[in-house]
N, C-alpha and C. Protein backbone atom coordinates (compact mmCIF):
# COMPACT_ATOMS: atom_id res chain seq x y z
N UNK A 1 -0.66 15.73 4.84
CA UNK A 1 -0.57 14.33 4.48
C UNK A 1 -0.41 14.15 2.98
N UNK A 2 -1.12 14.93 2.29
CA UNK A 2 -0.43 15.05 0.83
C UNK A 2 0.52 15.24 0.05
N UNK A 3 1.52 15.50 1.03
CA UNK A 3 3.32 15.52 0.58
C UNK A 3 3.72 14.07 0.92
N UNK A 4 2.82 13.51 2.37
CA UNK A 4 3.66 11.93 2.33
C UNK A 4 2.85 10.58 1.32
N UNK A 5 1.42 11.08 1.13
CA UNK A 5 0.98 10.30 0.15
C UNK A 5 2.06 10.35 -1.35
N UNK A 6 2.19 11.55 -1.79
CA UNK A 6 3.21 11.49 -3.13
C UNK A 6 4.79 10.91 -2.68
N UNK A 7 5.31 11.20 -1.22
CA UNK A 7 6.12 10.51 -1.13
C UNK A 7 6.01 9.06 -1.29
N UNK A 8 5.21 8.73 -0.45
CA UNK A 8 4.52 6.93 -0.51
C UNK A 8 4.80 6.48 -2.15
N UNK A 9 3.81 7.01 -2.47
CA UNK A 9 3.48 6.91 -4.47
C UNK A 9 4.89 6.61 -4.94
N UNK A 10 5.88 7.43 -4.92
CA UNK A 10 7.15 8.08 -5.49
C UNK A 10 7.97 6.58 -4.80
N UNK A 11 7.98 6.35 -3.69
CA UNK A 11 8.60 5.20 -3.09
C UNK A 11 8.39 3.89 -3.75
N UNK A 12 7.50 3.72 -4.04
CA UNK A 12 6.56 2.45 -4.24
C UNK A 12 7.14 2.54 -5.47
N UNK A 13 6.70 3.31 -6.45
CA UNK A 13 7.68 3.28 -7.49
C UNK A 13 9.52 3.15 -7.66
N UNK A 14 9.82 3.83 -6.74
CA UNK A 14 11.23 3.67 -7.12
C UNK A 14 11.37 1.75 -6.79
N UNK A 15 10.73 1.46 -5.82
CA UNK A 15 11.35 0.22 -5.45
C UNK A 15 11.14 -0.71 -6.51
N UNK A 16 9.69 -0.71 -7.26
CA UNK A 16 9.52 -1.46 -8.24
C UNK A 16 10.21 -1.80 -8.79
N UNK A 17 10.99 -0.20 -9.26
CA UNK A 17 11.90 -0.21 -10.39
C UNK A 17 13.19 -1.31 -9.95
N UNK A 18 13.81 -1.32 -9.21
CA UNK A 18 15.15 -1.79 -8.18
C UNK A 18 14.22 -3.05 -8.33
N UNK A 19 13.33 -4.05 -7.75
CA UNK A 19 12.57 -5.04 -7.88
C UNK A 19 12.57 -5.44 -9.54
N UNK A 20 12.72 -4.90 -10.47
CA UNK A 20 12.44 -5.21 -11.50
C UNK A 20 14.05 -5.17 -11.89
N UNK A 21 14.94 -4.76 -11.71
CA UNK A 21 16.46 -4.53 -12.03
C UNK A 21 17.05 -5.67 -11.75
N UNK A 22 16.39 -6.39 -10.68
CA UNK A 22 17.50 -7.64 -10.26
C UNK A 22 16.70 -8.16 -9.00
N UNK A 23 17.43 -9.24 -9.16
CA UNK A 23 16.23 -10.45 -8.36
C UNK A 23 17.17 -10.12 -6.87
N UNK A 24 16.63 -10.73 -6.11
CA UNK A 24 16.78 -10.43 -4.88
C UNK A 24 18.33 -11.15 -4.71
N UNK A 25 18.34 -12.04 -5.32
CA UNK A 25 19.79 -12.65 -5.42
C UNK A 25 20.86 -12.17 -5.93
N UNK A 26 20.60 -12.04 -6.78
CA UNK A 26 21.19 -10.23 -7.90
C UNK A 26 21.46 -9.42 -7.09
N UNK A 27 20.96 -8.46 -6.15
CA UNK A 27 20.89 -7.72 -5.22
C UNK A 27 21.99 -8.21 -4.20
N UNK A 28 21.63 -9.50 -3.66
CA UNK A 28 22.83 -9.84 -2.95
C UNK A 28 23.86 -9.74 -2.99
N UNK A 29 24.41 -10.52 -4.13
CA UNK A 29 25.50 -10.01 -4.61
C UNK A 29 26.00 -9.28 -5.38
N UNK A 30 25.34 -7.95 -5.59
CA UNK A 30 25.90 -6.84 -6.56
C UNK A 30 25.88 -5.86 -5.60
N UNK A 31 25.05 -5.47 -4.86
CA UNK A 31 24.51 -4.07 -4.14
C UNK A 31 25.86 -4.17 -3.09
N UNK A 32 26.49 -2.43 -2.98
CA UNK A 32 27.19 -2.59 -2.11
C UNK A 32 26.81 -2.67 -0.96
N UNK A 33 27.81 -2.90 0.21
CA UNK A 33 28.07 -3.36 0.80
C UNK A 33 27.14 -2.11 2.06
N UNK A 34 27.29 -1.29 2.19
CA UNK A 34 26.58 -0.04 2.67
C UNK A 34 24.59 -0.16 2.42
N UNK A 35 24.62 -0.54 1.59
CA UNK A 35 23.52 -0.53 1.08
C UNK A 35 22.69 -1.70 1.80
N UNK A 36 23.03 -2.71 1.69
CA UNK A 36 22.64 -4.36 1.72
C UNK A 36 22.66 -3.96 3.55
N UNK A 37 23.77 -3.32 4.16
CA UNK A 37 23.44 -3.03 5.69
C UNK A 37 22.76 -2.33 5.83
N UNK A 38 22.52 -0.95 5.00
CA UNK A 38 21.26 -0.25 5.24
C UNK A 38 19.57 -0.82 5.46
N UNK A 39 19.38 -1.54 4.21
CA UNK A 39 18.19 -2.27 3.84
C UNK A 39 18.24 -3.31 5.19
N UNK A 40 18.92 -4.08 5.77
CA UNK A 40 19.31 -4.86 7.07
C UNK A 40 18.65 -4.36 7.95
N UNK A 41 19.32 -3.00 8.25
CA UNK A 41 18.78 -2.63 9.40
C UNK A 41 17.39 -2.09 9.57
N UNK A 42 16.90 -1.38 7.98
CA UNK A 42 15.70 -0.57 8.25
C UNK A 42 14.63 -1.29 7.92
N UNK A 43 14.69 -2.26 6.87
CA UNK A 43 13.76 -2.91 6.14
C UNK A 43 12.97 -3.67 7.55
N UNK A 44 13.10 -4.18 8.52
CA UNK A 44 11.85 -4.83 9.55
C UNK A 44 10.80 -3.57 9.82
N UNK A 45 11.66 -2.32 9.77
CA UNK A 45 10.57 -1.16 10.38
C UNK A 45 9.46 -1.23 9.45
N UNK A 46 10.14 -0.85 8.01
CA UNK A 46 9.37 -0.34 6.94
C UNK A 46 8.39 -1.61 6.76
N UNK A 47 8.91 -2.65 6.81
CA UNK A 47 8.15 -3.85 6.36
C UNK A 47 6.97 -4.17 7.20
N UNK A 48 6.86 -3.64 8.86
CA UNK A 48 6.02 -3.92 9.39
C UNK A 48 4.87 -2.92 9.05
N UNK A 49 5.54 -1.73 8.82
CA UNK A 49 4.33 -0.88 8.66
C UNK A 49 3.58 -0.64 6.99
N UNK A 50 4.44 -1.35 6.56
CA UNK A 50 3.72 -1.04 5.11
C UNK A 50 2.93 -2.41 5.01
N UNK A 51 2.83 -3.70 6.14
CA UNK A 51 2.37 -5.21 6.18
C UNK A 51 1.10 -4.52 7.25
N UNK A 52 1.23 -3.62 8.17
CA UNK A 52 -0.01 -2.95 8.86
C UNK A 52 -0.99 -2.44 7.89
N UNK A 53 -0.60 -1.45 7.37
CA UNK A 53 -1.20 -0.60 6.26
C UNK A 53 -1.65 -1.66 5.09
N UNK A 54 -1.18 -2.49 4.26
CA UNK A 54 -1.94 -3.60 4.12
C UNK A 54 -3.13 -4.13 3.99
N UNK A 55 -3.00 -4.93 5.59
CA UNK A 55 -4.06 -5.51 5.85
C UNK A 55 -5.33 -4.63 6.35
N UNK A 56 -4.85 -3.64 6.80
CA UNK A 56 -5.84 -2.33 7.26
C UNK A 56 -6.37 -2.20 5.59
N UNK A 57 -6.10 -1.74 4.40
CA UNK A 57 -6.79 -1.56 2.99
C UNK A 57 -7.23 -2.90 2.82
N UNK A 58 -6.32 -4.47 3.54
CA UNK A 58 -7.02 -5.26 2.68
C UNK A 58 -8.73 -5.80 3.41
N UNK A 59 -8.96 -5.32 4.78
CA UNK A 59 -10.27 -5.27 5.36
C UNK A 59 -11.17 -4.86 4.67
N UNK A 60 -11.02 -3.49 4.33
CA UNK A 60 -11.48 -2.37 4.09
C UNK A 60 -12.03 -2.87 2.56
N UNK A 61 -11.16 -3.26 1.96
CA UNK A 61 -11.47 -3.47 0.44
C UNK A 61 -12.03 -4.42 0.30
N UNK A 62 -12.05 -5.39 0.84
CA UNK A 62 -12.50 -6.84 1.12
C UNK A 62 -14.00 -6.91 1.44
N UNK A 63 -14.60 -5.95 1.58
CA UNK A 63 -15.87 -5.53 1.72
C UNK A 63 -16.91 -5.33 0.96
N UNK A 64 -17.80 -6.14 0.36
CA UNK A 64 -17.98 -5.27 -1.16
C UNK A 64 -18.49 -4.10 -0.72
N UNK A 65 -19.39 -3.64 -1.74
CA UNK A 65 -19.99 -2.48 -1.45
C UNK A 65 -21.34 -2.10 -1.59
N UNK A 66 -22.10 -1.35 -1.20
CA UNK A 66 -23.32 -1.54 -0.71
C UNK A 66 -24.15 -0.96 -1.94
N UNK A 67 -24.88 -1.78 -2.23
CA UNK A 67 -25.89 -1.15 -3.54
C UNK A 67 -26.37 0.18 -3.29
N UNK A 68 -26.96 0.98 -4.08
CA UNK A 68 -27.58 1.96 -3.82
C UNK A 68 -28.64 1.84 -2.79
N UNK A 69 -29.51 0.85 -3.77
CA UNK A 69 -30.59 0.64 -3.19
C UNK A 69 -30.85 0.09 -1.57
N UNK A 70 -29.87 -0.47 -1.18
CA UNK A 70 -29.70 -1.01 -0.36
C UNK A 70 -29.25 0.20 0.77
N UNK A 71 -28.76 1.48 0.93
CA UNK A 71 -27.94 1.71 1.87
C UNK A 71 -29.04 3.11 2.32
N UNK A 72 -28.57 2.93 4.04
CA UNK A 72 -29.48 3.96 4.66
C UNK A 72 -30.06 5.09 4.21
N UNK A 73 -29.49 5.83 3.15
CA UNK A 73 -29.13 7.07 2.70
C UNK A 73 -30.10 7.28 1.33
N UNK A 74 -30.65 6.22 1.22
CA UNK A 74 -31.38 5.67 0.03
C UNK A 74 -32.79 6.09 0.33
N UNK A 75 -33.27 7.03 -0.19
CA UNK A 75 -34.72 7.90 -0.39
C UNK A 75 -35.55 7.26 -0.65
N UNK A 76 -36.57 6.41 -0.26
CA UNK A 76 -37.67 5.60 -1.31
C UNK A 76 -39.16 6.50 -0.89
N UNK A 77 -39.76 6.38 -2.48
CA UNK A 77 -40.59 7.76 -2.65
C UNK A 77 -41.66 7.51 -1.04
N UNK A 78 -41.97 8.13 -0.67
CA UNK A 78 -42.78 8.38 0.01
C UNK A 78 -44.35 8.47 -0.35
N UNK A 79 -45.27 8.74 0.42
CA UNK A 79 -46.84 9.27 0.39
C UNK A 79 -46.54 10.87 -0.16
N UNK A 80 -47.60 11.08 -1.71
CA UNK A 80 -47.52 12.45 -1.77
C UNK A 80 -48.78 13.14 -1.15
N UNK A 81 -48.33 14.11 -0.50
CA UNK A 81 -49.29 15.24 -0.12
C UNK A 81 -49.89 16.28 -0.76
């Protein structure tokens, strides 16, 4: 999974870059013609799963987080013997 995480990483970046090159309108009409059908056809796949993945981190993150003190795992001194 650590070759598709740096892929992920590496993706996310390139698109930025292309996102930052030209507005989506820009894109329209500059990007050839191959391209603009490519993105057509694939972009619902990619879009659903990177809109899954998402909301799955945005649960997750959305959570705060549990004090020390507060969490099961948390030692409080005991009776010494």
């Amino acid at each position: 999974m650590d070759n598709a995480s740096d892929r992920l990483l590496n993706a996310v970046e390139e698109f930025e870059r292309v996102a930052e090159a030209a507005t989506a309108d820009e894109a329209a009409t500059s990007f050839d013609q191959s391209t603009l059908q490519v993105f057509w056809q694939r972009w619902p796949n990619v879009s659903s799963w990177a809109g899954a993945l998402w909301r799955k981190l945005n649960e997750d993150l959305a959570e705060p987080a549990t004090p020390l003190e507060d969490s099961e795992h948390h030692e409080i001194g005991g009776e010494g013997g």
